[in-house]
C-alpha atoms as a PDB file:
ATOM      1  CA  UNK A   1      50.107  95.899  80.739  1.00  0.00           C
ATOM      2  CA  UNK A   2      50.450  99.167  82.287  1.00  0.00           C
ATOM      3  CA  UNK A   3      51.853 102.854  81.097  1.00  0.00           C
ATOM      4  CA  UNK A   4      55.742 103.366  82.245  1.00  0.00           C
ATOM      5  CA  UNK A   5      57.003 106.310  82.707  1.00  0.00           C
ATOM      6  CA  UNK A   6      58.952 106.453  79.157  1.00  0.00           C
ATOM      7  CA  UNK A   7      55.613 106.122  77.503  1.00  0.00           C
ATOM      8  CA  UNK A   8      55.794 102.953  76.657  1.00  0.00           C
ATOM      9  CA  UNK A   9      53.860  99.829  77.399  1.00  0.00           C
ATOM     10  CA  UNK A  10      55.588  97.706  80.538  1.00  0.00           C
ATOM     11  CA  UNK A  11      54.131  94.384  82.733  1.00  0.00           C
ATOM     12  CA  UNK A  12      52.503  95.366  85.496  1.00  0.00           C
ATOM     13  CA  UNK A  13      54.381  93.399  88.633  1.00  0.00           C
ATOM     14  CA  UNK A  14      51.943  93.515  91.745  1.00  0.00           C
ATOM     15  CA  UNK A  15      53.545  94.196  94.989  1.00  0.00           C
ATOM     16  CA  UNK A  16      53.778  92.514  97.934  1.00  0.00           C
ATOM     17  CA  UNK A  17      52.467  94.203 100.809  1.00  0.00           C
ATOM     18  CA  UNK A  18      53.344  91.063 102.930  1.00  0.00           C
ATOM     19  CA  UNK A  19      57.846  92.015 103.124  1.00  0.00           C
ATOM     20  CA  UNK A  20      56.736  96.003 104.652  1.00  0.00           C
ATOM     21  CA  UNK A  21      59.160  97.091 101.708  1.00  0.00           C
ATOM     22  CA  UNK A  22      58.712 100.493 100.709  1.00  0.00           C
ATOM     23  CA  UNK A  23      58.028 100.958  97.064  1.00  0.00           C
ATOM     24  CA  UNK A  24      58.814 104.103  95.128  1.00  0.00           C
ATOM     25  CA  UNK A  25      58.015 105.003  91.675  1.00  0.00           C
ATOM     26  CA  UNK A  26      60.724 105.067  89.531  1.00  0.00           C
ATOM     27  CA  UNK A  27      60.175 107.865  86.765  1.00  0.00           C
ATOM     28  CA  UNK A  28      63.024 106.596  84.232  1.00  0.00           C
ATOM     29  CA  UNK A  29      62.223 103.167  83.709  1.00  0.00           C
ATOM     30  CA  UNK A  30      58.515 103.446  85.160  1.00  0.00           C
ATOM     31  CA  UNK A  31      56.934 101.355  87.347  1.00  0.00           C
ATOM     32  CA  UNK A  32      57.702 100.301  91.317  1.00  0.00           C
ATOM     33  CA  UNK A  33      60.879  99.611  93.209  1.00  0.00           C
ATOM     34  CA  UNK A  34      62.259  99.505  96.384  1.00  0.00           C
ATOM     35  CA  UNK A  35      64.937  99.524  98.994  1.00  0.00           C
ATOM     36  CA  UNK A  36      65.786  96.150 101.125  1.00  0.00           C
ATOM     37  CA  UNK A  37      66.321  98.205 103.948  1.00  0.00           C
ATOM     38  CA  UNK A  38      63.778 100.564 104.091  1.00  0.00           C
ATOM     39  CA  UNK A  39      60.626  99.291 105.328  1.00  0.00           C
ATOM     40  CA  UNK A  40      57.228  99.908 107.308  1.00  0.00           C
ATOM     41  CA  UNK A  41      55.452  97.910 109.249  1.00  0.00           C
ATOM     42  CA  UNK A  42      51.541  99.163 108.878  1.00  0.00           C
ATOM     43  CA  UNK A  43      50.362  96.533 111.814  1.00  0.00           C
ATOM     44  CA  UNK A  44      52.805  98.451 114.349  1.00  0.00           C
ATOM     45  CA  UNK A  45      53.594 101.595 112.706  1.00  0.00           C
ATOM     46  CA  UNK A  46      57.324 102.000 112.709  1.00  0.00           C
ATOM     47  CA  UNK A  47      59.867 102.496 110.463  1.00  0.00           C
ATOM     48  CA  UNK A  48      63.441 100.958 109.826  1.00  0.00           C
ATOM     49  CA  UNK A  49      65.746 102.244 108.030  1.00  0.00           C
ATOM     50  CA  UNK A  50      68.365  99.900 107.996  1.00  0.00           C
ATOM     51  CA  UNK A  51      68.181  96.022 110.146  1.00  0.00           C
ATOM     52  CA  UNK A  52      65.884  95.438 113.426  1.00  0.00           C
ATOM     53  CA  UNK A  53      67.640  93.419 115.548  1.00  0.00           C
ATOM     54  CA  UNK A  54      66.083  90.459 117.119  1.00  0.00           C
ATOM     55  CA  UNK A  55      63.105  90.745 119.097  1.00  0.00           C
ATOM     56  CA  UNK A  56      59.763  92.377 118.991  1.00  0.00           C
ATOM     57  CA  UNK A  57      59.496  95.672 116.554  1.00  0.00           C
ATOM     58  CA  UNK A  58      57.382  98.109 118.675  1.00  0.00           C
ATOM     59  CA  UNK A  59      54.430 100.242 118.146  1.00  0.00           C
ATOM     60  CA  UNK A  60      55.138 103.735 116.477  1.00  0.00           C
ATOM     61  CA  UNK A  61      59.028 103.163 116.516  1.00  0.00           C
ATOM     62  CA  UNK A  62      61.757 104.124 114.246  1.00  0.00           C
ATOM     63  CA  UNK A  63      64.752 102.721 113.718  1.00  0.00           C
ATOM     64  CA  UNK A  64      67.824 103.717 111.791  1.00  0.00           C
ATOM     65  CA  UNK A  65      70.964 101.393 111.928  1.00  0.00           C
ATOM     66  CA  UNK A  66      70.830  98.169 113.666  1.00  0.00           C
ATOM     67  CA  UNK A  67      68.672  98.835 116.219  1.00  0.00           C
ATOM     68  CA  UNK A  68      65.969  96.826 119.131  1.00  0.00           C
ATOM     69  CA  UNK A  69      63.399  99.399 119.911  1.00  0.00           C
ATOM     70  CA  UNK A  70      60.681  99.320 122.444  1.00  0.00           C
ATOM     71  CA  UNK A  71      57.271 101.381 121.805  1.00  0.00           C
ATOM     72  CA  UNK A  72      56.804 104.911 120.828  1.00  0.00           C
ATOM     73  CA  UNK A  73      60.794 105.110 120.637  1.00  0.00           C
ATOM     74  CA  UNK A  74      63.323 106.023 118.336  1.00  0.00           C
ATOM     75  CA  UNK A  75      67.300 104.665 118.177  1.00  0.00           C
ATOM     76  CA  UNK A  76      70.066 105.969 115.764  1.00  0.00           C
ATOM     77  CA  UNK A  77      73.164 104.021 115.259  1.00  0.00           C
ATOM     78  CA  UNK A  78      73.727 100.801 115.904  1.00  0.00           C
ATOM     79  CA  UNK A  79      73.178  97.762 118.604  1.00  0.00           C
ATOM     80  CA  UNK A  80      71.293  99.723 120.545  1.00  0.00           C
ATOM     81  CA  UNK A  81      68.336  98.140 122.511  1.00  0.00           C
ATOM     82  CA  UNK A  82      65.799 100.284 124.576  1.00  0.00           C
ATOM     83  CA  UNK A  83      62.287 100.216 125.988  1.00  0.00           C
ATOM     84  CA  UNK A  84      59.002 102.039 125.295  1.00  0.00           C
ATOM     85  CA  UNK A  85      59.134 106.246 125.015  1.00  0.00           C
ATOM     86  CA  UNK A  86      62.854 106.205 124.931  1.00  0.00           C
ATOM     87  CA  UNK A  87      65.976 107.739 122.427  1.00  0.00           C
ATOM     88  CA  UNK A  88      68.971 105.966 121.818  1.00  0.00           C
ATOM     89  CA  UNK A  89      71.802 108.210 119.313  1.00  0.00           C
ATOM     90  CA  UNK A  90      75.103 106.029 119.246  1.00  0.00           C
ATOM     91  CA  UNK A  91      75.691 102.222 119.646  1.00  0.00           C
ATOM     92  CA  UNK A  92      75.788  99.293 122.090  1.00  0.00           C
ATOM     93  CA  UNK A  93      73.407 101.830 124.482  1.00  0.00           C
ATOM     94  CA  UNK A  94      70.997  99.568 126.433  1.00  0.00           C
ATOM     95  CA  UNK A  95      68.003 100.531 128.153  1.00  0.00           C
ATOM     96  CA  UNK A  96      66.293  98.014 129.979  1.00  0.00           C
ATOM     97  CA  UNK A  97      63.244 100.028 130.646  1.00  0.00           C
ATOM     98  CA  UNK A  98      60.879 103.260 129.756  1.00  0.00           C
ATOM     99  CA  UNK A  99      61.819 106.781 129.167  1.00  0.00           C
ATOM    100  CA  UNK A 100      65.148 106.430 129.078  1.00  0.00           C
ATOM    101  CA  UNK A 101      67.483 108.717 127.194  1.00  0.00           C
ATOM    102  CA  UNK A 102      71.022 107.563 125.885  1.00  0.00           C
ATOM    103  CA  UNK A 103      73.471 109.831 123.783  1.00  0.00           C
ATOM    104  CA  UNK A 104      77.107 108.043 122.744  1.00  0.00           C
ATOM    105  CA  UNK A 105      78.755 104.936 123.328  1.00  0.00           C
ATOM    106  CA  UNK A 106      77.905 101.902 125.727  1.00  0.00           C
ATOM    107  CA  UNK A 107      75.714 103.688 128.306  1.00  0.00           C
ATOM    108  CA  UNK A 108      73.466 101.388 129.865  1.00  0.00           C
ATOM    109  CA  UNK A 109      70.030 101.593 132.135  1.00  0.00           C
ATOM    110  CA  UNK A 110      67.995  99.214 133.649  1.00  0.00           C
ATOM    111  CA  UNK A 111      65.481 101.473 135.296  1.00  0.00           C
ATOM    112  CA  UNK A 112      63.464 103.886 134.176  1.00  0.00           C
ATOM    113  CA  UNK A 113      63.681 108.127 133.886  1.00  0.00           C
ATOM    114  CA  UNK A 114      67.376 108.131 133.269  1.00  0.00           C
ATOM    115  CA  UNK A 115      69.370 110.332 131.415  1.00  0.00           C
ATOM    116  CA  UNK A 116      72.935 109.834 130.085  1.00  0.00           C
ATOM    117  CA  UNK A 117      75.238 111.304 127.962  1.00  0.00           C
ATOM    118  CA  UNK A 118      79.045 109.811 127.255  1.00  0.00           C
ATOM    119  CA  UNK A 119      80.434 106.621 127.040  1.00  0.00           C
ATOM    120  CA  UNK A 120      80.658 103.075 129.321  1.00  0.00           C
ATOM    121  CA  UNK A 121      78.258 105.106 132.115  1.00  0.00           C
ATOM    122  CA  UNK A 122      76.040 102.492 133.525  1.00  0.00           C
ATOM    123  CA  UNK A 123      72.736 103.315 136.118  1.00  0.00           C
ATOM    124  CA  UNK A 124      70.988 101.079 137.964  1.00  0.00           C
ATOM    125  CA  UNK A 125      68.310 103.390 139.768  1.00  0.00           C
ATOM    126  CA  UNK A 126      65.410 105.592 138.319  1.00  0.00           C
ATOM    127  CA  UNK A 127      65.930 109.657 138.037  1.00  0.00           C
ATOM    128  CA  UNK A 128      69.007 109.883 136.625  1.00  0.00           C
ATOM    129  CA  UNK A 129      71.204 112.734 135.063  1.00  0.00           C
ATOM    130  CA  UNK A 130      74.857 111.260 134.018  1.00  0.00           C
ATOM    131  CA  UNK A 131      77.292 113.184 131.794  1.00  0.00           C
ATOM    132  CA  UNK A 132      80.412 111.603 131.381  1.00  0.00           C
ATOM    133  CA  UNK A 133      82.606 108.650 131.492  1.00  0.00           C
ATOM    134  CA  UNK A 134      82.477 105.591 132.855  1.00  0.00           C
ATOM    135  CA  UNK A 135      80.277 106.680 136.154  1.00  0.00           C
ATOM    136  CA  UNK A 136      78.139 104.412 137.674  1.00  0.00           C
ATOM    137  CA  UNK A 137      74.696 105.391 139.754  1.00  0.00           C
ATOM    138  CA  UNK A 138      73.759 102.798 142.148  1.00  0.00           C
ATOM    139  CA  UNK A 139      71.082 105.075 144.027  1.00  0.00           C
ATOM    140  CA  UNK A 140      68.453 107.242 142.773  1.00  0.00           C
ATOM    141  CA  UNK A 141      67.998 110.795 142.330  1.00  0.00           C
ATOM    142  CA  UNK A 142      71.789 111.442 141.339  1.00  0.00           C
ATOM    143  CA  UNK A 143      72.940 113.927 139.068  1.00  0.00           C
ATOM    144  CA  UNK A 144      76.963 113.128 138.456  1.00  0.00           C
ATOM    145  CA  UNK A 145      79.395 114.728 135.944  1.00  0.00           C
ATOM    146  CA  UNK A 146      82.960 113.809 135.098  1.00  0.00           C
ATOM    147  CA  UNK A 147      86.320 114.685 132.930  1.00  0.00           C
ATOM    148  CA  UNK A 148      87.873 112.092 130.457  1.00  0.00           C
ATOM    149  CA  UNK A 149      88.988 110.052 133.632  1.00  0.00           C
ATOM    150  CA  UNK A 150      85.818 109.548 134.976  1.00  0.00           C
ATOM    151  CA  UNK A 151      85.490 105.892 137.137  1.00  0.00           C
ATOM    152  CA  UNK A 152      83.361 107.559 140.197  1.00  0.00           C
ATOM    153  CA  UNK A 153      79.718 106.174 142.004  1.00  0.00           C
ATOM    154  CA  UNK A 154      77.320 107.664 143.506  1.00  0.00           C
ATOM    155  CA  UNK A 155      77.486 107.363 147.168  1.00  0.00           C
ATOM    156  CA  UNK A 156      73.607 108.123 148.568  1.00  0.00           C
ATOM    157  CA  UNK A 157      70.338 108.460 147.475  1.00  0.00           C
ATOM    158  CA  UNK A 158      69.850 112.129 146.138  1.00  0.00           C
ATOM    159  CA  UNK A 159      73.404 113.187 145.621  1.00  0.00           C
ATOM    160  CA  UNK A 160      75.345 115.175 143.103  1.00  0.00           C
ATOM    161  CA  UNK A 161      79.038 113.661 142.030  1.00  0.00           C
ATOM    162  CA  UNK A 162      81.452 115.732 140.045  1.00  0.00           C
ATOM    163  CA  UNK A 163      84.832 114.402 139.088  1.00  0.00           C
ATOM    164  CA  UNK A 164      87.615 116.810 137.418  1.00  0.00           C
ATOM    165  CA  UNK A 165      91.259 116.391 137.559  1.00  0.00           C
ATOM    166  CA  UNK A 166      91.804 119.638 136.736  1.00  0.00           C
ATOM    167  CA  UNK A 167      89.800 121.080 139.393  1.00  0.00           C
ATOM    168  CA  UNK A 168      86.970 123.223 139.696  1.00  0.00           C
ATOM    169  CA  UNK A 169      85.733 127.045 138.962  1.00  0.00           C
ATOM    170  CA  UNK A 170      82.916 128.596 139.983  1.00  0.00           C
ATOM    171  CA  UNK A 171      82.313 131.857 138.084  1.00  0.00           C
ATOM    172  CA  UNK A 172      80.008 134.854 138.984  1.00  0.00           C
ATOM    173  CA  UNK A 173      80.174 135.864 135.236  1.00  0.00           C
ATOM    174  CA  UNK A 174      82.479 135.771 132.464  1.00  0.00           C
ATOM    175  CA  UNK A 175      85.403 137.847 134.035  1.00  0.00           C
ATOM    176  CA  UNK A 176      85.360 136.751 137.743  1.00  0.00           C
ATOM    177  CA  UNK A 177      85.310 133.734 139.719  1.00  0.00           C
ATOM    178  CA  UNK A 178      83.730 133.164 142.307  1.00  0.00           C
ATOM    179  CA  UNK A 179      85.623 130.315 144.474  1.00  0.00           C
ATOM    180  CA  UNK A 180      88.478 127.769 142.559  1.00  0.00           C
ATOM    181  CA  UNK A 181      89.502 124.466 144.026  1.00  0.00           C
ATOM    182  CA  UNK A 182      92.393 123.667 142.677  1.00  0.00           C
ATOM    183  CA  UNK A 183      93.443 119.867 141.746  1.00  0.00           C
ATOM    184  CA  UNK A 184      95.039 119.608 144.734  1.00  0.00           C
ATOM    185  CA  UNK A 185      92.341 120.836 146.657  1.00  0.00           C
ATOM    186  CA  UNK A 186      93.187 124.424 147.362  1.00  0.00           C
ATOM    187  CA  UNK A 187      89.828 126.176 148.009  1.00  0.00           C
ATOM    188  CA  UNK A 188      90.366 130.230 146.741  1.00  0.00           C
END
């Protein structure tokens, strides 16, 4: 028997270190309890919070939502799936390998250094910057930016794309511009 936390005399129930539950002591009724969904596994050292998808759980990791994450990573959301050292904040973001960094909705990755921000942007090169919608990098090195439209690729190795609509303003500072291009291309 052991001491609960009303005083009284309870039966001790051992716990099973073998399900990675967390267990927490419960002050009103004494003893141990615990959450189905919020769990560490000591042999890799991550964290769920939440359902691991399928696959392997990797070392140092954390997961909230339902998540597949790679080593030394960390995904918030859900459905996302991404390699070692990388962030995932959103759902159905894939990346397919290291140090990759996806923020919103159905960005995807399969290299490695990429950085995107948006929704439905896909990259299939390394060194990648991508802010927007629904842009695509086929070649390396590209930074490319977009409105609510979006649909553009990258045309060359190295290259910036920026797609607005509504055309473009360069400022010098708050109160003056510096060149506009207007959406029909007027350059003033």
């Amino acid at each position: 028997q052991v001491v609960l936390g009303d005083k009284t005399l309870g039966v001790y129930t051992p716990v099973n270190w073998t399900d990675k539950l967390i267990a927490f002591g419960h002050t009103a009724t004494g003893g141990l309890f615990y959450q189905s969904d919020f769990r560490f596994d000591y042999t890799t050292s991550s964290l769920t919070v939440g359902t691991r998808g399928v696959g392997t759980e990797g070392l140092y990791s954390a997961s909230f939502g339902n998540n597949i994450v790679g080593d030394s990573s960390l995904a918030v959301g859900d459905s996302n799936e991404i390699g070692a050292s990388s962030i995932a904040v959103g759902s159905g973001n894939f990346g397919g390998s290291n140090n990759i960094f996806l923020f919103g909705d159905a960005n995807s990755s399969s290299q490695r250094n990429a950085t995107i921000f948006g929704d439905s942007n896909m990259s299939s090169q390394q060194k990648i910057n991508i802010f927007g919608y629904n842009l695509t990098a086929s070649h390396g090195g590209n930074a490319m930016f977009s409105d609510a439209i979006g649909g553009s690729s990258s045309i060359a190795d190295n290259a910036f794309t920026a797609q607005f609509a509504g055309g473009y303003r360069f400022r010098l500072d708050a109160a003056s511009t510096a060149v506009n291009i207007s959406s029909t291309g007027i350059v003033s």
